[in-house]
PDB file of N, CA and C in Angstrom:
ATOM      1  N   UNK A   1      27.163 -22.663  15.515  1.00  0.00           N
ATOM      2  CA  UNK A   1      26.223 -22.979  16.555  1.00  0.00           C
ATOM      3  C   UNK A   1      24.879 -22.337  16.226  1.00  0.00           C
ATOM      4  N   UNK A   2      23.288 -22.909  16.048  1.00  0.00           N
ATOM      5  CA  UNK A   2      22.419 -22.737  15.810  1.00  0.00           C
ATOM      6  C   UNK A   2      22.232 -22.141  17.203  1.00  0.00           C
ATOM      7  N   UNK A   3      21.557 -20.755  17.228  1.00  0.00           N
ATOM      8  CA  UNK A   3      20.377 -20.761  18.149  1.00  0.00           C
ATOM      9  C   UNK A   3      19.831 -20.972  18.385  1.00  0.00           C
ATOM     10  N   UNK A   4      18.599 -20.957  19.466  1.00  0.00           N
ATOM     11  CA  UNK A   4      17.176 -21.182  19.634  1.00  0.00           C
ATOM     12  C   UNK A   4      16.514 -20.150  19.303  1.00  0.00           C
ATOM     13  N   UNK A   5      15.290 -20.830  18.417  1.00  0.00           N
ATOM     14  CA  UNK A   5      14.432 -19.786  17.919  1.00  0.00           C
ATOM     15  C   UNK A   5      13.081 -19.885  18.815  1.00  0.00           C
ATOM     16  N   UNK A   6      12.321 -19.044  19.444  1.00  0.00           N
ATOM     17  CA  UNK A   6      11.266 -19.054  19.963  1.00  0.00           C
ATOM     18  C   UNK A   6      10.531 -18.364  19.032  1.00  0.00           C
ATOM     19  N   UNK A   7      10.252 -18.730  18.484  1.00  0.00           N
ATOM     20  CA  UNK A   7       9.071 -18.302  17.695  1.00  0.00           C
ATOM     21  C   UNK A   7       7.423 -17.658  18.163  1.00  0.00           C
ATOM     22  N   UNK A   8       7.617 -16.325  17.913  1.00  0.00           N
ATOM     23  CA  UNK A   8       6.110 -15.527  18.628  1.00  0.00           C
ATOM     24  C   UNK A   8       5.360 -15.400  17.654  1.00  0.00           C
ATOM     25  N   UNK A   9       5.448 -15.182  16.297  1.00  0.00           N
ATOM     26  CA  UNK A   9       4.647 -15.471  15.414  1.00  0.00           C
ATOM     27  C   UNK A   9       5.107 -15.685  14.077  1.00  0.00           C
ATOM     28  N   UNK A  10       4.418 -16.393  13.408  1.00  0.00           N
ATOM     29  CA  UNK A  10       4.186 -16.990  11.918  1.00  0.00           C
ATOM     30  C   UNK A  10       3.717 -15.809  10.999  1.00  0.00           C
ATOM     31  N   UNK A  11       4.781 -15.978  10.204  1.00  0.00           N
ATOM     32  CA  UNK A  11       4.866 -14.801   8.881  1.00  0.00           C
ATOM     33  C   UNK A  11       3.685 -15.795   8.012  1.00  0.00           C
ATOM     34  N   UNK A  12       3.537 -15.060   6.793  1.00  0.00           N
ATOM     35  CA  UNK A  12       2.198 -15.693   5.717  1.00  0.00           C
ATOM     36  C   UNK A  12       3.079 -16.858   5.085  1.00  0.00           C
ATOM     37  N   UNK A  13       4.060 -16.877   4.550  1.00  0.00           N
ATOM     38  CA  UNK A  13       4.928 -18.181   4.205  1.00  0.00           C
ATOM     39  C   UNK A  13       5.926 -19.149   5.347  1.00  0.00           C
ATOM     40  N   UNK A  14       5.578 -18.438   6.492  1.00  0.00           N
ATOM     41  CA  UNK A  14       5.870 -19.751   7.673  1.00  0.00           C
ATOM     42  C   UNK A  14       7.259 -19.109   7.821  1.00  0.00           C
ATOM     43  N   UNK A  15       7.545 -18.175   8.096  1.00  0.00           N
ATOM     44  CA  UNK A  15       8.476 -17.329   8.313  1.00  0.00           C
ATOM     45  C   UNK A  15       8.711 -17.380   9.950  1.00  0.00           C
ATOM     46  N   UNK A  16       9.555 -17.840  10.858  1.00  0.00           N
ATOM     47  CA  UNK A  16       8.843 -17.213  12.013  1.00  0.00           C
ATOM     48  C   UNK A  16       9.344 -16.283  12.205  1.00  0.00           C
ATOM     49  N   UNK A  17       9.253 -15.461  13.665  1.00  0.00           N
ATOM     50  CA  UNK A  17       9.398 -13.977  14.189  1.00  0.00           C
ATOM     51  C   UNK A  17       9.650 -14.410  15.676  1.00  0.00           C
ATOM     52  N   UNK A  18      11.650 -14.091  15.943  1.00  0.00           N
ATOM     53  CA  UNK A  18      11.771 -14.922  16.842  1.00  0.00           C
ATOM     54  C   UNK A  18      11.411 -13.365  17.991  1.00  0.00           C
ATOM     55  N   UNK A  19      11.109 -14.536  19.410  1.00  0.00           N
ATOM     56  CA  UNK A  19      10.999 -13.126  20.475  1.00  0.00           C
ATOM     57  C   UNK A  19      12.238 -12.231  20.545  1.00  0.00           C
ATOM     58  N   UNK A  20      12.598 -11.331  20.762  1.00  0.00           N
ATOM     59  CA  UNK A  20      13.692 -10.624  20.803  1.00  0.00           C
ATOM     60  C   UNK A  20      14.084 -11.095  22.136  1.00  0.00           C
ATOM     61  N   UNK A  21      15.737 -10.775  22.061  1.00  0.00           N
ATOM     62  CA  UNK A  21      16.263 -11.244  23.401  1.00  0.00           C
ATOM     63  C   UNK A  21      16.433 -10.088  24.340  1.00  0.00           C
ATOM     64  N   UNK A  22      16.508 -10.835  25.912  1.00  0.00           N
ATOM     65  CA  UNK A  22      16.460  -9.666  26.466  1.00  0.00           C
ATOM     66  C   UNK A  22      18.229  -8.739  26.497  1.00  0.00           C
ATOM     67  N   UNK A  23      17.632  -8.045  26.957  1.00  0.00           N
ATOM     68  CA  UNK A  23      19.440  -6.914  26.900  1.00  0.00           C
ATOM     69  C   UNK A  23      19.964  -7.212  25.765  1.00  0.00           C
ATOM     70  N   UNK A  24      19.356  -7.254  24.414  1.00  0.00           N
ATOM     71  CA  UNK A  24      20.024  -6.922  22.934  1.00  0.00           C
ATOM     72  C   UNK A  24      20.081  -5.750  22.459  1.00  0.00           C
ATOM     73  N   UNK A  25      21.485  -5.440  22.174  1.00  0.00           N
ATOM     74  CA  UNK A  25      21.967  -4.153  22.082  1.00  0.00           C
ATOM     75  C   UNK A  25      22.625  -4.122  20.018  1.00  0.00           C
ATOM     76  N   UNK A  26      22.403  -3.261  19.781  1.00  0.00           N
ATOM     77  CA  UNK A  26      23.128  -3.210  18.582  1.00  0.00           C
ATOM     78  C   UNK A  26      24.073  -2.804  18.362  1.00  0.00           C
ATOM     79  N   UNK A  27      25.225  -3.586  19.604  1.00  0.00           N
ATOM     80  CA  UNK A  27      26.691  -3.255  19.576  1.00  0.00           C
ATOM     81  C   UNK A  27      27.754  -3.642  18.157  1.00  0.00           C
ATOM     82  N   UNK A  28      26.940  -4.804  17.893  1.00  0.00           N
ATOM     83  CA  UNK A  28      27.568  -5.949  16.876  1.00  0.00           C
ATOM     84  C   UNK A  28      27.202  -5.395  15.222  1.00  0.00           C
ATOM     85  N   UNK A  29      26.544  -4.290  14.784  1.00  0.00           N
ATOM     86  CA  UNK A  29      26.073  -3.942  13.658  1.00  0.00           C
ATOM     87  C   UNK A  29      27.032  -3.114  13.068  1.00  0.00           C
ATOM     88  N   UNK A  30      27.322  -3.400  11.734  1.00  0.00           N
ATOM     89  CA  UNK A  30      28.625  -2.743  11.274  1.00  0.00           C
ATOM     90  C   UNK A  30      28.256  -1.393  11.357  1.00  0.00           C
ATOM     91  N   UNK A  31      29.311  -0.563  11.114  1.00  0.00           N
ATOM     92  CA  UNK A  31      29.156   0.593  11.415  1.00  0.00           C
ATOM     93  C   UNK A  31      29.735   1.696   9.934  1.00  0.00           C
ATOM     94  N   UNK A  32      30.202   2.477  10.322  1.00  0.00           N
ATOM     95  CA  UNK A  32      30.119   3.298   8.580  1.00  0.00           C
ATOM     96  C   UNK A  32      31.735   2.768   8.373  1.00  0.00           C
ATOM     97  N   UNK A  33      32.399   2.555   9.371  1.00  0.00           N
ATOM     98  CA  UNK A  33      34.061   2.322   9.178  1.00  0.00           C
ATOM     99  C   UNK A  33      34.375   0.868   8.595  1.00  0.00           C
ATOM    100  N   UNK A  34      32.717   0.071   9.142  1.00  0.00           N
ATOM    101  CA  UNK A  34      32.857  -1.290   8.257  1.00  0.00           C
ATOM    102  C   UNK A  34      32.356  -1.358   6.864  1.00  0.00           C
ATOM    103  N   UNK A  35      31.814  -0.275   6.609  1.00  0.00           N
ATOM    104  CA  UNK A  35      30.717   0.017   5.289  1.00  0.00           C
ATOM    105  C   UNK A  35      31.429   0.830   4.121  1.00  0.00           C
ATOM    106  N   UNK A  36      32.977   0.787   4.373  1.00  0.00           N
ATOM    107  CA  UNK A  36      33.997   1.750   3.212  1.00  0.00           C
ATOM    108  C   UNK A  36      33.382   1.503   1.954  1.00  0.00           C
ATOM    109  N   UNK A  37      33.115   0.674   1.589  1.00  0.00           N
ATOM    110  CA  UNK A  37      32.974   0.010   0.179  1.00  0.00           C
ATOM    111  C   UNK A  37      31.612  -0.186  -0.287  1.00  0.00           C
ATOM    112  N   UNK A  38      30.562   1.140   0.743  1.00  0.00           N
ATOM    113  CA  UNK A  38      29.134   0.365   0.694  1.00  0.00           C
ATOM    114  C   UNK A  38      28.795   1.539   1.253  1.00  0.00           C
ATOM    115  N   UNK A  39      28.782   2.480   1.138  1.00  0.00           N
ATOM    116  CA  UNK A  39      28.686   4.199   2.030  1.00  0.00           C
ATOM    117  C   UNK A  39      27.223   4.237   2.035  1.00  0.00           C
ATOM    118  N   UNK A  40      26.430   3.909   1.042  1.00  0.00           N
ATOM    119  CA  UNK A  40      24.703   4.070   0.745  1.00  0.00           C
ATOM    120  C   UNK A  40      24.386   2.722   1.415  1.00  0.00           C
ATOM    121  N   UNK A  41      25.108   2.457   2.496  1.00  0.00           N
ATOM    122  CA  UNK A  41      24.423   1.700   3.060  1.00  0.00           C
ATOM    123  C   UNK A  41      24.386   1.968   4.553  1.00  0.00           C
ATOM    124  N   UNK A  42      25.226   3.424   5.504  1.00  0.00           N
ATOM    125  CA  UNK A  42      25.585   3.456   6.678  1.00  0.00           C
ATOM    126  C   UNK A  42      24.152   4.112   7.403  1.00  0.00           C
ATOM    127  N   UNK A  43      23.689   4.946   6.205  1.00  0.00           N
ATOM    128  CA  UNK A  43      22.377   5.267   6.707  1.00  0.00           C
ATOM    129  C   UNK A  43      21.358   3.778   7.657  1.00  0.00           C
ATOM    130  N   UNK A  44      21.217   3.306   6.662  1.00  0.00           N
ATOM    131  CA  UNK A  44      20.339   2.531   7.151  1.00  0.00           C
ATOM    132  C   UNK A  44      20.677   1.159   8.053  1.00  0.00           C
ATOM    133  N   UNK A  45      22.311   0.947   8.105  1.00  0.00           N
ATOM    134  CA  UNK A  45      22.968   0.250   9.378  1.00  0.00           C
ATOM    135  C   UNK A  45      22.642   0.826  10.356  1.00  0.00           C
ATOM    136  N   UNK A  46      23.353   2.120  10.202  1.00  0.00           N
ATOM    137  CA  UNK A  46      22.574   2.923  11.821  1.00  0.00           C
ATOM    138  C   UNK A  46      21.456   3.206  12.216  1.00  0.00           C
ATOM    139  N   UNK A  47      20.468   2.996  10.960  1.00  0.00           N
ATOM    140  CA  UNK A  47      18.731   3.154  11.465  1.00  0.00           C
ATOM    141  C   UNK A  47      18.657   1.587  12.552  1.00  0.00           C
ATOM    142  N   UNK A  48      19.291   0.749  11.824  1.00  0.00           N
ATOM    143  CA  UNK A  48      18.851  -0.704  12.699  1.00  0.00           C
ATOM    144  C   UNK A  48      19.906  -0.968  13.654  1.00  0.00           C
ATOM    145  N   UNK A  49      20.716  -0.450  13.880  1.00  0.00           N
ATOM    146  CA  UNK A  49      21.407  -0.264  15.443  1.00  0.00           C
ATOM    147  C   UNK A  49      20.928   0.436  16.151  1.00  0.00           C
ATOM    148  N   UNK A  50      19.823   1.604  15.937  1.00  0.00           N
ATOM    149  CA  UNK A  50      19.187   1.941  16.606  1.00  0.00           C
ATOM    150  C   UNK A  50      18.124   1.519  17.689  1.00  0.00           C
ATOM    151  N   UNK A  51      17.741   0.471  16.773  1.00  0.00           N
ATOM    152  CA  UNK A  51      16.329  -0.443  16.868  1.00  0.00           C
ATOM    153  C   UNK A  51      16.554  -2.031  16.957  1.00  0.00           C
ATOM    154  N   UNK A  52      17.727  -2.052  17.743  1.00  0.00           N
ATOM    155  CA  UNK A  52      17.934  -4.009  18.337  1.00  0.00           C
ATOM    156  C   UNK A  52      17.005  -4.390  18.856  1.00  0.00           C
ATOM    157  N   UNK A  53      15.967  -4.273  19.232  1.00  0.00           N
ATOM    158  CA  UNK A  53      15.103  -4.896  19.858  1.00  0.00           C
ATOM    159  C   UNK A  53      13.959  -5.229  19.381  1.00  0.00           C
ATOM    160  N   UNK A  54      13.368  -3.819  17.908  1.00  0.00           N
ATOM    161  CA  UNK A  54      12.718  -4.510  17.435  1.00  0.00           C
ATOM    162  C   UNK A  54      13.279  -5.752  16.067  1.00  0.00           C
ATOM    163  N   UNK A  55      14.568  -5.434  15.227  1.00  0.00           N
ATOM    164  CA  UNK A  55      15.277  -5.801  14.987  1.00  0.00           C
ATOM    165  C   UNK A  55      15.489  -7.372  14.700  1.00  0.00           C
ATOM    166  N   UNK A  56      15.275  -7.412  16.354  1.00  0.00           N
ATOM    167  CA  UNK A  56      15.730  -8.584  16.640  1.00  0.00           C
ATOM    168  C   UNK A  56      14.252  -9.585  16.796  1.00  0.00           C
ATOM    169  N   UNK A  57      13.370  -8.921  16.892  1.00  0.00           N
ATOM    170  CA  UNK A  57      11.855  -9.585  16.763  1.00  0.00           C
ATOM    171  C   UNK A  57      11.531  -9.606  15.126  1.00  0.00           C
ATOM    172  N   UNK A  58      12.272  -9.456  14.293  1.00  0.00           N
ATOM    173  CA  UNK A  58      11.667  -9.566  13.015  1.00  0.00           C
ATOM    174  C   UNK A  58      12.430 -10.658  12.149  1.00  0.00           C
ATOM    175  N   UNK A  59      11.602 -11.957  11.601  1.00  0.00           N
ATOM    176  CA  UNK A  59      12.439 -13.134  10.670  1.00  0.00           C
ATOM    177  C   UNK A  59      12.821 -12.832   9.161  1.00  0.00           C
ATOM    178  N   UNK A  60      13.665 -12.769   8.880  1.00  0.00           N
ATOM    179  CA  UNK A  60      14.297 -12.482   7.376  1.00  0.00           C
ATOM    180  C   UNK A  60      14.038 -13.850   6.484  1.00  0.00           C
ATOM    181  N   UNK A  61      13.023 -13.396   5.218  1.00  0.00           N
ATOM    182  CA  UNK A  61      12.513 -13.657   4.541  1.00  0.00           C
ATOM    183  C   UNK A  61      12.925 -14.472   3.198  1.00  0.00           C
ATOM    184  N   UNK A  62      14.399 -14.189   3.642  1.00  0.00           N
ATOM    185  CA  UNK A  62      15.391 -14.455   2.688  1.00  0.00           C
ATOM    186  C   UNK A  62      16.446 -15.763   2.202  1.00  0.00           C
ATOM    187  N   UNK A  63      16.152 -16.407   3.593  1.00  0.00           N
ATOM    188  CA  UNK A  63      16.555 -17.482   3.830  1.00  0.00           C
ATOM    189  C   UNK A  63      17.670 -17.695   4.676  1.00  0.00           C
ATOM    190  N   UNK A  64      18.298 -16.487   4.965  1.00  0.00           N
ATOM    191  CA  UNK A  64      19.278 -16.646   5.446  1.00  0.00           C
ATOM    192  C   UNK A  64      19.011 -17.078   6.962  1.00  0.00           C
ATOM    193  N   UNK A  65      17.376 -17.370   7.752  1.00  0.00           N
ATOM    194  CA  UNK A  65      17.497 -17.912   9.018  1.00  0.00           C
ATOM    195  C   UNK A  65      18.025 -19.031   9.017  1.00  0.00           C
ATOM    196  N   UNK A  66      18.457 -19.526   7.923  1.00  0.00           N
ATOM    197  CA  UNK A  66      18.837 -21.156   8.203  1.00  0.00           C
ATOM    198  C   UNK A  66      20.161 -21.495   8.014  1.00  0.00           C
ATOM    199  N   UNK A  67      20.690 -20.205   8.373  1.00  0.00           N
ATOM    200  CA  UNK A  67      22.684 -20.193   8.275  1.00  0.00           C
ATOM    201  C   UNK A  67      23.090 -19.739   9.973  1.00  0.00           C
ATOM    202  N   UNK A  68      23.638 -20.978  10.140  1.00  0.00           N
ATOM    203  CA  UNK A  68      24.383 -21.113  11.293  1.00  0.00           C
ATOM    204  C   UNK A  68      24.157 -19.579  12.398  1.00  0.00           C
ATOM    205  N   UNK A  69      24.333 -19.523  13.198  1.00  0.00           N
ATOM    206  CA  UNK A  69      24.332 -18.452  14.548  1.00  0.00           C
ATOM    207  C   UNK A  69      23.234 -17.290  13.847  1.00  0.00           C
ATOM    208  N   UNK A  70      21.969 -17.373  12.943  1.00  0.00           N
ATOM    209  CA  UNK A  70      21.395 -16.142  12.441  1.00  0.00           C
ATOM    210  C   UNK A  70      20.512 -16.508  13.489  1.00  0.00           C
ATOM    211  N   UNK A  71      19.601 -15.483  14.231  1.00  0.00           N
ATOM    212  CA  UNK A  71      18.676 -15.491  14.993  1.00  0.00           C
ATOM    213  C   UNK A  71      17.781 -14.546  14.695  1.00  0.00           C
ATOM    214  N   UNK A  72      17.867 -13.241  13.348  1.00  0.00           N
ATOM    215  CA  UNK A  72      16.413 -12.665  13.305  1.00  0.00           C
ATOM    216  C   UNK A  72      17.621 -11.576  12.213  1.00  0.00           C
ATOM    217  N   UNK A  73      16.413 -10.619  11.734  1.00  0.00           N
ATOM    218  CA  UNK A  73      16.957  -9.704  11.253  1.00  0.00           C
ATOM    219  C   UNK A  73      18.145  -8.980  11.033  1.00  0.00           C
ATOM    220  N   UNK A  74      18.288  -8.283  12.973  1.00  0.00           N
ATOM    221  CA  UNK A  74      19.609  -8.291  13.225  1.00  0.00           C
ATOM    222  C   UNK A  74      20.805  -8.842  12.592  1.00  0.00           C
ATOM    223  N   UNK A  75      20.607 -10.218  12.986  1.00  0.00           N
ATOM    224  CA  UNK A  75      21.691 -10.820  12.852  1.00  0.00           C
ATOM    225  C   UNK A  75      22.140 -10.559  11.491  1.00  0.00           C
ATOM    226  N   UNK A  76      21.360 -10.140  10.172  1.00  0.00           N
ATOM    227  CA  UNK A  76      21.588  -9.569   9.151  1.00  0.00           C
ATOM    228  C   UNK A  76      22.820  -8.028   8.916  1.00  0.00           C
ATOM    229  N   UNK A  77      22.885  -7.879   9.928  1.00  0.00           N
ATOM    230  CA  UNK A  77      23.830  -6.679   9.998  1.00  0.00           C
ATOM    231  C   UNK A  77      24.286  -6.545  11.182  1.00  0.00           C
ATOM    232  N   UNK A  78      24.821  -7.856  11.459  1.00  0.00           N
ATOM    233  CA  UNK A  78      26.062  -8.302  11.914  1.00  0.00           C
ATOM    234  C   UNK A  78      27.126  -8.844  11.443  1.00  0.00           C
ATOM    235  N   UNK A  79      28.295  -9.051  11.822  1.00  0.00           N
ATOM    236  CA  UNK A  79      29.709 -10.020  11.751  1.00  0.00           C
ATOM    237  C   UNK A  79      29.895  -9.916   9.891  1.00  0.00           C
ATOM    238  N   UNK A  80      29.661 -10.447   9.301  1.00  0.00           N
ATOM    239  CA  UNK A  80      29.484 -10.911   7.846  1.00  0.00           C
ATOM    240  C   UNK A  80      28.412  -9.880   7.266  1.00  0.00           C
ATOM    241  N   UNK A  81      27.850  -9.685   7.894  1.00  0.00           N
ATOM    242  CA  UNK A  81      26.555  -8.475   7.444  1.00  0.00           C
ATOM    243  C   UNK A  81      25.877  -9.078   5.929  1.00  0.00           C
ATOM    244  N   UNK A  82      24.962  -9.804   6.014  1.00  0.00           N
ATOM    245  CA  UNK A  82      24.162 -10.347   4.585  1.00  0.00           C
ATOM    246  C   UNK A  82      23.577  -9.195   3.974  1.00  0.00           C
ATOM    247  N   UNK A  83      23.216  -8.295   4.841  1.00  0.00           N
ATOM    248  CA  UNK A  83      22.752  -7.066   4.290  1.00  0.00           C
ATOM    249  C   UNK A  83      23.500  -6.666   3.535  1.00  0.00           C
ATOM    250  N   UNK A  84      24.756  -6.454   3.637  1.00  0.00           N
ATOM    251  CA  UNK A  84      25.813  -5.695   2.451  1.00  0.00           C
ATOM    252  C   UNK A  84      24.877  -6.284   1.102  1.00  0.00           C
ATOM    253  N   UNK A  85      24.899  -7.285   0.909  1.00  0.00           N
ATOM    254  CA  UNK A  85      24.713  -7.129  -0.087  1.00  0.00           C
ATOM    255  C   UNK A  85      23.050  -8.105  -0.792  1.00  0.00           C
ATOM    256  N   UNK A  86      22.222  -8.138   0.368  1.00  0.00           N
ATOM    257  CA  UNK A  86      21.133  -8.683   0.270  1.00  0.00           C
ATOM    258  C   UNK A  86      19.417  -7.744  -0.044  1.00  0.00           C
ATOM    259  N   UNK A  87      19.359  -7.869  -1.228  1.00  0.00           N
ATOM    260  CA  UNK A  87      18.014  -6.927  -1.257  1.00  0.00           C
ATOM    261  C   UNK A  87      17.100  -7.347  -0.362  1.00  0.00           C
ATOM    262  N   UNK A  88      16.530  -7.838  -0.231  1.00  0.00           N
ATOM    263  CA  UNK A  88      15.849  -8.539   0.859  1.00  0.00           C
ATOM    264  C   UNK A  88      16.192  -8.269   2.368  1.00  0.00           C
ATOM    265  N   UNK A  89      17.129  -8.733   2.595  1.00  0.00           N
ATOM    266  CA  UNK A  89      17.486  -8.202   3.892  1.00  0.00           C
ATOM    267  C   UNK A  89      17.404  -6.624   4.016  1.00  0.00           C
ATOM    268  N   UNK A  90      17.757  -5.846   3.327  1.00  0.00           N
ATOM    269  CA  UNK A  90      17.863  -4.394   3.257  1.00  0.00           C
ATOM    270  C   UNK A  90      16.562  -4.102   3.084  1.00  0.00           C
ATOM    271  N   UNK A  91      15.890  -4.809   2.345  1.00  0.00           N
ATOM    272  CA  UNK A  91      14.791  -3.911   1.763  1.00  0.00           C
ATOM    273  C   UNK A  91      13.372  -4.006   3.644  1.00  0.00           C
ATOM    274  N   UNK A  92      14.191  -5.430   4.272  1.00  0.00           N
ATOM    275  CA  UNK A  92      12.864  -5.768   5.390  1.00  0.00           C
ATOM    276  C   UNK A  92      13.735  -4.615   6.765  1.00  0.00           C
ATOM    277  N   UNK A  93      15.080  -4.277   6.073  1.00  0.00           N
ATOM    278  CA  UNK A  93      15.508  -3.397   7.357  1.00  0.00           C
ATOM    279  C   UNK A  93      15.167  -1.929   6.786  1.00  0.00           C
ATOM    280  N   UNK A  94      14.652  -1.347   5.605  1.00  0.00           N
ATOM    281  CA  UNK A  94      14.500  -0.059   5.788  1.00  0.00           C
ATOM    282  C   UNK A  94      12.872  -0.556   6.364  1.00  0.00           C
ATOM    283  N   UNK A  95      11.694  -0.989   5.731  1.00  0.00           N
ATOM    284  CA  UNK A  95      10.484  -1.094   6.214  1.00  0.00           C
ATOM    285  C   UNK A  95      10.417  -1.241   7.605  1.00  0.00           C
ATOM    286  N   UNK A  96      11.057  -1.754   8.279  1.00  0.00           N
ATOM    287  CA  UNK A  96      11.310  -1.905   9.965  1.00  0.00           C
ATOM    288  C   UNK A  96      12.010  -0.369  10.385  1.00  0.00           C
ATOM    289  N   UNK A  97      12.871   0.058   9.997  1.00  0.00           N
ATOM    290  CA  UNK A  97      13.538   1.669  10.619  1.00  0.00           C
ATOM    291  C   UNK A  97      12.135   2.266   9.855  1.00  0.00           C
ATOM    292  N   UNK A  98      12.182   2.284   8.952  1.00  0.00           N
ATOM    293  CA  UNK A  98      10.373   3.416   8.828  1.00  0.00           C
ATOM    294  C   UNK A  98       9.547   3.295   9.270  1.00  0.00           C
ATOM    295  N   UNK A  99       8.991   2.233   9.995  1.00  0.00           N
ATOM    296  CA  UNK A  99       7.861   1.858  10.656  1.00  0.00           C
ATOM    297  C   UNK A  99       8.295   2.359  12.286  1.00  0.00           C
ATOM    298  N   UNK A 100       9.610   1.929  12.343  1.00  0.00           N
ATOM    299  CA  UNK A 100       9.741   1.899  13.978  1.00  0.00           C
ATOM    300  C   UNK A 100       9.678   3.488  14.448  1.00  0.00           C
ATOM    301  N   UNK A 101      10.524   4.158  13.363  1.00  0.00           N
ATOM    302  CA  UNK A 101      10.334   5.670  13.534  1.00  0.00           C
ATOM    303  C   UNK A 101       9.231   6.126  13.617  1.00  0.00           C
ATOM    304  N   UNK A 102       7.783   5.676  13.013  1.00  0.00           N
ATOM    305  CA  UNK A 102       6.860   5.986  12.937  1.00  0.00           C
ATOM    306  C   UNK A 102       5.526   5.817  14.365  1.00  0.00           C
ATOM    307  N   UNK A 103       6.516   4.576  15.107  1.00  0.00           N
ATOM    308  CA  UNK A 103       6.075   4.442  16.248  1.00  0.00           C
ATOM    309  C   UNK A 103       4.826   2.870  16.163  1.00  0.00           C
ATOM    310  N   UNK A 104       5.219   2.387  15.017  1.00  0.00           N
ATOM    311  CA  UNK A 104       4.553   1.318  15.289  1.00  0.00           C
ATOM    312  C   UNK A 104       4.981   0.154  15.963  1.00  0.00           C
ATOM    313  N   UNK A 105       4.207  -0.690  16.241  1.00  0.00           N
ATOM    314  CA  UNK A 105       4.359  -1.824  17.160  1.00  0.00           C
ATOM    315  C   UNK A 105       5.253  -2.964  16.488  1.00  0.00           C
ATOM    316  N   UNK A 106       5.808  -3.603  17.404  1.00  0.00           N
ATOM    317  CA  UNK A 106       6.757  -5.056  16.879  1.00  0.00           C
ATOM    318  C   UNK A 106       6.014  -5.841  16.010  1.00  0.00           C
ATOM    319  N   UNK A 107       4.667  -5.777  16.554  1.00  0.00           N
ATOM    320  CA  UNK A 107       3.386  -6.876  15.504  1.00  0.00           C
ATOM    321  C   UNK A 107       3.230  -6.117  14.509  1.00  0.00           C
ATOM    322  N   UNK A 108       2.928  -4.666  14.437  1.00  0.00           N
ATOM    323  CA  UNK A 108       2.881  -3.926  13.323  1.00  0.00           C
ATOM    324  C   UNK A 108       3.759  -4.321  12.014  1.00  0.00           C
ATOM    325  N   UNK A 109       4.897  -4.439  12.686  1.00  0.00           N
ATOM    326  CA  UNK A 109       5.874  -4.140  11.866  1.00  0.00           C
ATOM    327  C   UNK A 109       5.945  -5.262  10.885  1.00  0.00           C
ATOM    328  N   UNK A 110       6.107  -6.383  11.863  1.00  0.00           N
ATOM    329  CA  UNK A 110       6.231  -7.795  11.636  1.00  0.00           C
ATOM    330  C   UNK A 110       5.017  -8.133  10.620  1.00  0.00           C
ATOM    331  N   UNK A 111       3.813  -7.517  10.887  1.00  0.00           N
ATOM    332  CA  UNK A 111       2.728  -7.700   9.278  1.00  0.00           C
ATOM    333  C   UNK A 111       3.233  -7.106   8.373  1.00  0.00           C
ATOM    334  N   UNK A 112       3.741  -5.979   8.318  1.00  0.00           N
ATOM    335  CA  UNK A 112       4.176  -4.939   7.130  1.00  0.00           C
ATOM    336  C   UNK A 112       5.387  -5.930   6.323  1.00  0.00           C
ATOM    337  N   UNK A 113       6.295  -6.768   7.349  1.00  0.00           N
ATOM    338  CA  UNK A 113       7.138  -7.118   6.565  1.00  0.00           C
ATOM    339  C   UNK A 113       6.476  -8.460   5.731  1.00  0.00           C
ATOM    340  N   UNK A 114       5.323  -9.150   6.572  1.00  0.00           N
ATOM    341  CA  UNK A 114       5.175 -10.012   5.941  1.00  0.00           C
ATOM    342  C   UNK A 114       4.059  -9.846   5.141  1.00  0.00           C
ATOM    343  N   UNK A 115       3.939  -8.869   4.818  1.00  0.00           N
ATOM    344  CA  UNK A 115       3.133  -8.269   3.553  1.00  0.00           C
ATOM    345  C   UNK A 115       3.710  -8.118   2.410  1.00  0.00           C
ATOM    346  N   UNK A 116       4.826  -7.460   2.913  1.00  0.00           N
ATOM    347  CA  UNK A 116       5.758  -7.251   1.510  1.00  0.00           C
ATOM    348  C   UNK A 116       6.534  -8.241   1.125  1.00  0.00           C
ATOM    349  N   UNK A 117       7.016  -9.194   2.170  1.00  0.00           N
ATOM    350  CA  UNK A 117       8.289  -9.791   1.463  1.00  0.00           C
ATOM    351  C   UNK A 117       7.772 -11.037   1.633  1.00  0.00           C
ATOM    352  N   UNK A 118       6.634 -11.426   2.413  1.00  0.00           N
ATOM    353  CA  UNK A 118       5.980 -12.782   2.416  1.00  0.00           C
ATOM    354  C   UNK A 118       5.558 -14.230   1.933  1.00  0.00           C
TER     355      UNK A 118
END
């Protein structure tokens, strides 16, 4: 089942950046007990379970918005987790946990990624 994407803004290669939903929680993000086989990766699962909301306002660059139930970043480190094993996906979820820690804005962020991975 495709979601709906509302799209709040346009990345530099037409990326969009869906609105985050409301009451999104990062219940669904694997966790270190799903990550046995991937330990250098629990750090930065739990940076973006931290941060569902902005998370979930940021479009992955990677292509994977165009696989069934993906709705934003997030959804990258969820169920199947593309992140396990996606540079891309990983690389737009540490720039998002460093930025967010840093206290920048959803738009902030959302240029930074589409600066880099754009």
């Amino acid at each position: 089942m495709l979601l709906p994407r509302r799209a709040s803004a346009i990345g530099a290669r037409g990326v969009s950046h869906p609105t985050p939903r409301a009451g999104i929680t990062g219940a669904k993000v694997l966790t270190a007990a799903d990550l046995t086989k991937s330990p250098h990766l629990v750090e930065l699962f739990d940076g973006i379970r931290a941060i569902p909301q902005i998370a979930d306002g940021i479009g992955c660059h990677c292509g994977c918005a165009e696989l069934s139930g993906h709705y934003s970043l997030l959804s990258c480190y969820e169920g199947e987790a593309m992140a396990k094993s996606c540079p891309i996906c990983q690389g737009e979820g540490r720039v998002t946990v460093r930025l967010a820690k840093a206290g920048k804005s959803l738009n902030d962020i959302r240029a930074a990624i589409d600066a880099q991975f754009g």
